[in-house]
C-alpha atoms as a PDB file:
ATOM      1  CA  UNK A   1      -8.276 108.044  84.286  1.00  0.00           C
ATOM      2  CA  UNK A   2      -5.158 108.781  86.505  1.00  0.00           C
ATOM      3  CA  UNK A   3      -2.387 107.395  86.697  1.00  0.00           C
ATOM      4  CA  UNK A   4       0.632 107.702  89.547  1.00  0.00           C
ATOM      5  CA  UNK A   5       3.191 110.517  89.118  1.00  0.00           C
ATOM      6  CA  UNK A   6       6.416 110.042  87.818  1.00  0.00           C
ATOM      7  CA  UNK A   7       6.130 106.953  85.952  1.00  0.00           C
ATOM      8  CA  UNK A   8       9.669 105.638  86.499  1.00  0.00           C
ATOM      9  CA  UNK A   9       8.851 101.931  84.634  1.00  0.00           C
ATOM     10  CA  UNK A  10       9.346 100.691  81.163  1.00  0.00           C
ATOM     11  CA  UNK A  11      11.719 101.114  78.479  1.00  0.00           C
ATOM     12  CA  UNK A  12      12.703 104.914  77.712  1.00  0.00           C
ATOM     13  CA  UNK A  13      11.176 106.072  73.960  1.00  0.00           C
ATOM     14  CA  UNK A  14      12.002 109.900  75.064  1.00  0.00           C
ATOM     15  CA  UNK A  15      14.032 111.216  77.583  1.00  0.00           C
ATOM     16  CA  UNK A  16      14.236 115.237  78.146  1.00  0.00           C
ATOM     17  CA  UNK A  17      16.436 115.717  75.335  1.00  0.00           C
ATOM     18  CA  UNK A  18      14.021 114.142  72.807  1.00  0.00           C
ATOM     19  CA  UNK A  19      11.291 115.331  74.127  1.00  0.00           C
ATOM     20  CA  UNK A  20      12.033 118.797  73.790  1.00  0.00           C
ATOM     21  CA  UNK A  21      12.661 118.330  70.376  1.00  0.00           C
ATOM     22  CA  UNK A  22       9.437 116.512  69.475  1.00  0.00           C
ATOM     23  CA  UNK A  23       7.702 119.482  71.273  1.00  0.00           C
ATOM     24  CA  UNK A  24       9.917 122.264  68.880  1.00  0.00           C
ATOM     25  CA  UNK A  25       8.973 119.770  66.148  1.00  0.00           C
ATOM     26  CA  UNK A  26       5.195 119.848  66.633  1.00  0.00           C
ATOM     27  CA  UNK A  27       5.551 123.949  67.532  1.00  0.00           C
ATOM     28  CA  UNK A  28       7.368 124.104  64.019  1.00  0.00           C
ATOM     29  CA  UNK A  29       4.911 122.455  62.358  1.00  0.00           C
ATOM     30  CA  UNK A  30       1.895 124.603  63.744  1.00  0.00           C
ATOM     31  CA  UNK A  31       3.925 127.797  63.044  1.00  0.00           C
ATOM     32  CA  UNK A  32       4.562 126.865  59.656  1.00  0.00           C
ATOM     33  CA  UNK A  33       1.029 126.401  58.691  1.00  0.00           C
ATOM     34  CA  UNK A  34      -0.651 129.255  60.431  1.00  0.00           C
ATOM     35  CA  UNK A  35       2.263 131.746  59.813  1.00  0.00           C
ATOM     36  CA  UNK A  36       0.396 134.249  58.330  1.00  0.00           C
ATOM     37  CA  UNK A  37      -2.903 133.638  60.386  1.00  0.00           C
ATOM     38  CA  UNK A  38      -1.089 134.075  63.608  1.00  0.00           C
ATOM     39  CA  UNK A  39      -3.538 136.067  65.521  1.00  0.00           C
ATOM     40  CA  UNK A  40      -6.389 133.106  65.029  1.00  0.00           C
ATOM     41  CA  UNK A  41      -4.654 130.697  66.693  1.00  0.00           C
ATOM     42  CA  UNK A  42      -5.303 129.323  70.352  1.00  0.00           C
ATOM     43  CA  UNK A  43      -4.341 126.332  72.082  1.00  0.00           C
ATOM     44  CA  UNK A  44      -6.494 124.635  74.177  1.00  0.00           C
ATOM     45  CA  UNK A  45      -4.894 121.707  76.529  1.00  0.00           C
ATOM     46  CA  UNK A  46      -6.910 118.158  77.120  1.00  0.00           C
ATOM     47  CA  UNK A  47      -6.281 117.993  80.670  1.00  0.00           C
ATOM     48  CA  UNK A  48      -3.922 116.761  82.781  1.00  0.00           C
ATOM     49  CA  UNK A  49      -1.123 116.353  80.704  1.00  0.00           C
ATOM     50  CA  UNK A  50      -2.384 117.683  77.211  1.00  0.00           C
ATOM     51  CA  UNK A  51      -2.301 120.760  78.857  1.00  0.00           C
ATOM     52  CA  UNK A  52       1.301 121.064  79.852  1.00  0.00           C
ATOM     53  CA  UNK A  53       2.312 120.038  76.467  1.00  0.00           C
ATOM     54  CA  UNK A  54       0.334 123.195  75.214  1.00  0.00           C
ATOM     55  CA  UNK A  55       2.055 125.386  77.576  1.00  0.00           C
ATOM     56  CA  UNK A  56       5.220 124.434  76.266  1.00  0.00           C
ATOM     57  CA  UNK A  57       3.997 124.705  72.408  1.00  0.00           C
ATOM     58  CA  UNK A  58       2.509 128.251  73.180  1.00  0.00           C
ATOM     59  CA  UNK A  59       6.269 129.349  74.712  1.00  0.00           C
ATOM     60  CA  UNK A  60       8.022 127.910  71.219  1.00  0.00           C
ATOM     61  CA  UNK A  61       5.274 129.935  69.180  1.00  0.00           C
ATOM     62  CA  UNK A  62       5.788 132.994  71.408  1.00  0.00           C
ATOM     63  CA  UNK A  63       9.243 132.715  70.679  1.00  0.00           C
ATOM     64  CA  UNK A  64       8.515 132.012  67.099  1.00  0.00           C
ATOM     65  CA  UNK A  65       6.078 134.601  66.503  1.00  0.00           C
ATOM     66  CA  UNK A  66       6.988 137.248  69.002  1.00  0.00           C
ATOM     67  CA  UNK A  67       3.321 137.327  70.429  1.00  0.00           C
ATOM     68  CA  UNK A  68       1.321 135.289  73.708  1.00  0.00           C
ATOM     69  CA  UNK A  69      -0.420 132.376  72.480  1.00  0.00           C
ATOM     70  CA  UNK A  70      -3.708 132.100  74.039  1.00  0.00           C
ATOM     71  CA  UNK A  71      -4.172 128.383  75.977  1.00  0.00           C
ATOM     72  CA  UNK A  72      -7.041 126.937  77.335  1.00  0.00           C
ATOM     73  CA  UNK A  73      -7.343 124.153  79.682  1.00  0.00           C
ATOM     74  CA  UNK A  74     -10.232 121.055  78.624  1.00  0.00           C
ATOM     75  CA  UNK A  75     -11.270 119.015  81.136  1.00  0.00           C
ATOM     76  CA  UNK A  76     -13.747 116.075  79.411  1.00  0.00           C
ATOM     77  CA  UNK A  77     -14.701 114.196  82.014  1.00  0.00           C
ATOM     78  CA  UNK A  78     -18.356 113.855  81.443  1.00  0.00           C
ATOM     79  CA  UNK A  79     -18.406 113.896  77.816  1.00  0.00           C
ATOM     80  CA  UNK A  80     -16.232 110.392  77.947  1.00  0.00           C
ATOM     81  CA  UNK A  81     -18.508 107.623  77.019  1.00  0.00           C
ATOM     82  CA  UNK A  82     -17.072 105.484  79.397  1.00  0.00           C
ATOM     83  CA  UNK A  83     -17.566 107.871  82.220  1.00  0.00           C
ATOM     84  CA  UNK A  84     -19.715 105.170  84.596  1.00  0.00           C
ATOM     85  CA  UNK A  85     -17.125 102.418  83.667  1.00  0.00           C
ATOM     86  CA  UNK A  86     -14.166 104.872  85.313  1.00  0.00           C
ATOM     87  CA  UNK A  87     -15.789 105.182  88.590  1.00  0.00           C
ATOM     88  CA  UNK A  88     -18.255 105.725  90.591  1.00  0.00           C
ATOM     89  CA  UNK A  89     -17.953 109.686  91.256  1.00  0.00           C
ATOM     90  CA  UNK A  90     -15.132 110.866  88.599  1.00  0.00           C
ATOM     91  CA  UNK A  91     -12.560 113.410  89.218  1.00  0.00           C
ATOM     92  CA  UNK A  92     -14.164 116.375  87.288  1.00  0.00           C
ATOM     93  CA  UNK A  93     -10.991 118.810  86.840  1.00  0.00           C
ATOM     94  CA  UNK A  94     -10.819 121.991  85.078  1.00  0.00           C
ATOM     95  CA  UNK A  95     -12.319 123.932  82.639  1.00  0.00           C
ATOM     96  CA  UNK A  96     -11.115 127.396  81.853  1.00  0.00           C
ATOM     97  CA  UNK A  97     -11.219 129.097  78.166  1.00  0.00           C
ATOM     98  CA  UNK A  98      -9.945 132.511  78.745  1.00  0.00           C
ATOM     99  CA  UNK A  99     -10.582 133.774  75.510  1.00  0.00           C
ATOM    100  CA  UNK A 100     -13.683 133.359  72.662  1.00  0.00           C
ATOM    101  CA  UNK A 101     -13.371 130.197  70.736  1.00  0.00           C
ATOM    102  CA  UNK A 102     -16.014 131.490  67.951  1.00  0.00           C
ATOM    103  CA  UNK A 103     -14.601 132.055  64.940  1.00  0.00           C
ATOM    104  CA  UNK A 104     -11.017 131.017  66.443  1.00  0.00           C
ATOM    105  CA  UNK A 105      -8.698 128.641  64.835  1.00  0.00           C
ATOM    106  CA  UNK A 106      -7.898 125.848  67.789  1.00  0.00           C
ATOM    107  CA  UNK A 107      -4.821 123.568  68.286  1.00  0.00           C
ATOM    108  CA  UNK A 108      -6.422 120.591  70.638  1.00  0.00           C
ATOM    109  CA  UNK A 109      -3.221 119.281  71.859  1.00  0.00           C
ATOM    110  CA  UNK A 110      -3.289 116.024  74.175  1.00  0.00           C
ATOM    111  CA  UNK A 111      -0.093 113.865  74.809  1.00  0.00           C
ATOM    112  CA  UNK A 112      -0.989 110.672  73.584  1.00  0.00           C
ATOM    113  CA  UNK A 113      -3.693 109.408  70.475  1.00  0.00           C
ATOM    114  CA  UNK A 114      -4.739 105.805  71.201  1.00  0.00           C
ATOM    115  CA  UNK A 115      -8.141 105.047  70.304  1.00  0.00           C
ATOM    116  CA  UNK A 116      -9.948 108.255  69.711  1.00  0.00           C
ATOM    117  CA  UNK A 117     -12.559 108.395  72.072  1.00  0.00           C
ATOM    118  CA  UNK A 118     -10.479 111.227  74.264  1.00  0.00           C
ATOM    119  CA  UNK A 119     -10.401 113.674  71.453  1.00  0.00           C
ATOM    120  CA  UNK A 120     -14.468 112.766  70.088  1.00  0.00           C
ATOM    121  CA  UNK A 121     -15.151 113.624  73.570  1.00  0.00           C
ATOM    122  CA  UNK A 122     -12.959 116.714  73.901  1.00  0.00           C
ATOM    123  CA  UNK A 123     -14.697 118.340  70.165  1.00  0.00           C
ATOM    124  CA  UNK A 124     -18.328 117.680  71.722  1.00  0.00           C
ATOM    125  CA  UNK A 125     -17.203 119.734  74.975  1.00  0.00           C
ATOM    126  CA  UNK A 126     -15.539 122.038  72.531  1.00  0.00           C
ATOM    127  CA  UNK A 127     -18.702 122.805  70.292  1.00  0.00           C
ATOM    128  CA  UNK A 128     -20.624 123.877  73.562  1.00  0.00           C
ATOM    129  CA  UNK A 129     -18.449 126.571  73.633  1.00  0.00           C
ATOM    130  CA  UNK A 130     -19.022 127.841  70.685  1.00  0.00           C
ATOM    131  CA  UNK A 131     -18.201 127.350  66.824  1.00  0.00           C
ATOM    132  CA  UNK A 132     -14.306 127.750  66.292  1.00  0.00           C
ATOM    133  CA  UNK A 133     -13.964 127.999  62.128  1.00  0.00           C
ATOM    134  CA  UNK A 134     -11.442 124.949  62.579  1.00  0.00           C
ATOM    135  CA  UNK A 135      -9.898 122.527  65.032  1.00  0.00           C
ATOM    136  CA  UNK A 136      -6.627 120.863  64.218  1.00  0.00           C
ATOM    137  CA  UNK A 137      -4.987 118.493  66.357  1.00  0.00           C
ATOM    138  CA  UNK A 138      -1.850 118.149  67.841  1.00  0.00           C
ATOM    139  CA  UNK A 139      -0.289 114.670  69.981  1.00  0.00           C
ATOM    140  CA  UNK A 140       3.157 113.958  71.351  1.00  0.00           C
ATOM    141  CA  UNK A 141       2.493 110.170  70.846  1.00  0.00           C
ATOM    142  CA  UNK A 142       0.617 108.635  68.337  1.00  0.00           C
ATOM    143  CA  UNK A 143       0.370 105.204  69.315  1.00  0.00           C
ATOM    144  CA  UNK A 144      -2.666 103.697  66.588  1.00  0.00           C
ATOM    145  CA  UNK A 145      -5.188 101.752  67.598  1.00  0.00           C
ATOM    146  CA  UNK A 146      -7.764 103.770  66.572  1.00  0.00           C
ATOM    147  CA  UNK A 147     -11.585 102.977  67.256  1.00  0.00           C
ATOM    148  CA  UNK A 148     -12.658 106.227  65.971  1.00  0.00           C
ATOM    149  CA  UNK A 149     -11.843 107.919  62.748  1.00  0.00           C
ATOM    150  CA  UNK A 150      -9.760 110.306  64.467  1.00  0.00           C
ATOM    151  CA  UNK A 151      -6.405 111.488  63.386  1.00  0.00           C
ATOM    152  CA  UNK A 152      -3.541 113.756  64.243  1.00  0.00           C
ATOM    153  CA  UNK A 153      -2.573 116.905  62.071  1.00  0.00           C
ATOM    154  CA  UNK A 154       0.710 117.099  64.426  1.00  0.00           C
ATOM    155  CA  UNK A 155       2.790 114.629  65.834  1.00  0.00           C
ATOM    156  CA  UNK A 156       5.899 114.402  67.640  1.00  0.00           C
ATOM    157  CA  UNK A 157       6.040 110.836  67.473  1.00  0.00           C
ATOM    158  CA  UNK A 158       4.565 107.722  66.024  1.00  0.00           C
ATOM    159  CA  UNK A 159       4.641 104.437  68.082  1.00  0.00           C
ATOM    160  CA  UNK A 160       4.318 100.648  66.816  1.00  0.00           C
ATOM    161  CA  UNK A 161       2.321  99.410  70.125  1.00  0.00           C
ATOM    162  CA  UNK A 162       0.216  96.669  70.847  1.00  0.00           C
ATOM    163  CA  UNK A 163      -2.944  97.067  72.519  1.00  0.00           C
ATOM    164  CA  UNK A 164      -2.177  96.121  76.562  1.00  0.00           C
ATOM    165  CA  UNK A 165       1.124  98.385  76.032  1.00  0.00           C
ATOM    166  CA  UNK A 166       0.758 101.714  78.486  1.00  0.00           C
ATOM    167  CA  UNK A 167       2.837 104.993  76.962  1.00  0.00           C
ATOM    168  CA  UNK A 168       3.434 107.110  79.439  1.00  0.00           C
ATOM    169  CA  UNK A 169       4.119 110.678  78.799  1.00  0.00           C
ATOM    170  CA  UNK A 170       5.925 112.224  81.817  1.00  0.00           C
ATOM    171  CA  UNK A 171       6.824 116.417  82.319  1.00  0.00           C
ATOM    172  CA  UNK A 172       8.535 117.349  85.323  1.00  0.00           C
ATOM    173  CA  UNK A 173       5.964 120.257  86.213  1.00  0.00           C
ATOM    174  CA  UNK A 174       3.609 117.043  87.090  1.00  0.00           C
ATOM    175  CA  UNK A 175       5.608 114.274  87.359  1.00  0.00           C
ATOM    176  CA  UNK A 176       9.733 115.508  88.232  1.00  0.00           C
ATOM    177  CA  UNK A 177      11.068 114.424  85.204  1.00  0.00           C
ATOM    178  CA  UNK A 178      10.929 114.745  81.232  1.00  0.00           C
ATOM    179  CA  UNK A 179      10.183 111.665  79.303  1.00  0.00           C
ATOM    180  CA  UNK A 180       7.603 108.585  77.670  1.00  0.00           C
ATOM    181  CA  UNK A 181       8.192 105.356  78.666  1.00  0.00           C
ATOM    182  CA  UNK A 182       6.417 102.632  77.522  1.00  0.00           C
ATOM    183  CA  UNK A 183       5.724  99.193  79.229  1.00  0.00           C
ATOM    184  CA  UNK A 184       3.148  96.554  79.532  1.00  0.00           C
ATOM    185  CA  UNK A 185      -0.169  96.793  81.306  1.00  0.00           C
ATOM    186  CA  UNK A 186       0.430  94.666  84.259  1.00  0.00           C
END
């Protein structure tokens, strides 16, 4: 699903400021439990804006650990179970795992957890790439809802929201500014 850039409606959760710290919060957290298995550890982005968000965590754990952080970029359009629903001919983006996922821990980072189905869909696309020995996963917002026994083993930030609310997760690289806003479906 897309959405317009630069969502500039709804009341503020983040703004730059506090997202930047939710970001060093989640790299802190990743750092601190693969410190000594540092060389296992890739990141692969859920595209569009997953992927940003793993950028940024790979440049705090480069800092952190003084080596490049492999990232990937997911793109799980066709493994969505809803993929007819979306439209008619979906926007299939990219795909790109520079590096071997077998045997690989993996950090699936995505900027919002709402019901699930995004991340069951983004571990089946995963597994055809090969067997990693563990996937952990890593959100921004974690906004409940769940429909899918799916849960976070990072998060920035946990949101009371009620189902027709929207969280939008905004990074200047896409959309010219750093922030989440949240509003109501209209």
């Amino acid at each position: 699903m897309s959405r317009p850039s630069t969502t500039t409606d709804g009341r503020i959760i983040l703004d730059a400021a506090g997202l930047a710290r939710k970001v060093e919060g989640l790299s802190k957290a990743i750092a601190k439990e693969f410190s000594s298995r540092q060389d296992e550890v890739a990141l692969i982005g859920i595209q569009t804006r997953g992927v940003t968000l793993a950028h940024r965590v790979a440049e705090q754990l480069k800092r952190e650990w003084k080596r490049e952080i492999p990232v990937g970029t997911l793109d799980i359009t066709l493994y969505r179970d809803d993929v007819h629903a979306i439209a008619d001919q979906p926007e299939v983006k990219e795909t790109v795992i520079p590096f071997d996922i077998e045997h690989r821990t993996l950090i699936l980072v995505d900027d919002v957890l709402f019901t699930g189905r995004t991340v069951r869909s983004a571990m089946n696309a995963l597994i055809d790439y090969g067997r990693p020995s563990c996937i952990r996963l890593a959100v921004l917002i974690d906004r409940g809802h769940r429909e899918l026994p799916v849960g976070p083993d990072y998060v920035g930030i946990s949101l009371a929201t009620k189902p027709n609310d929207v969280v939008d997760v905004n990074f200047s690289e896409i959309d010219k500014e750093d922030s989440v806003r949240m509003h109501r479906k209209k």
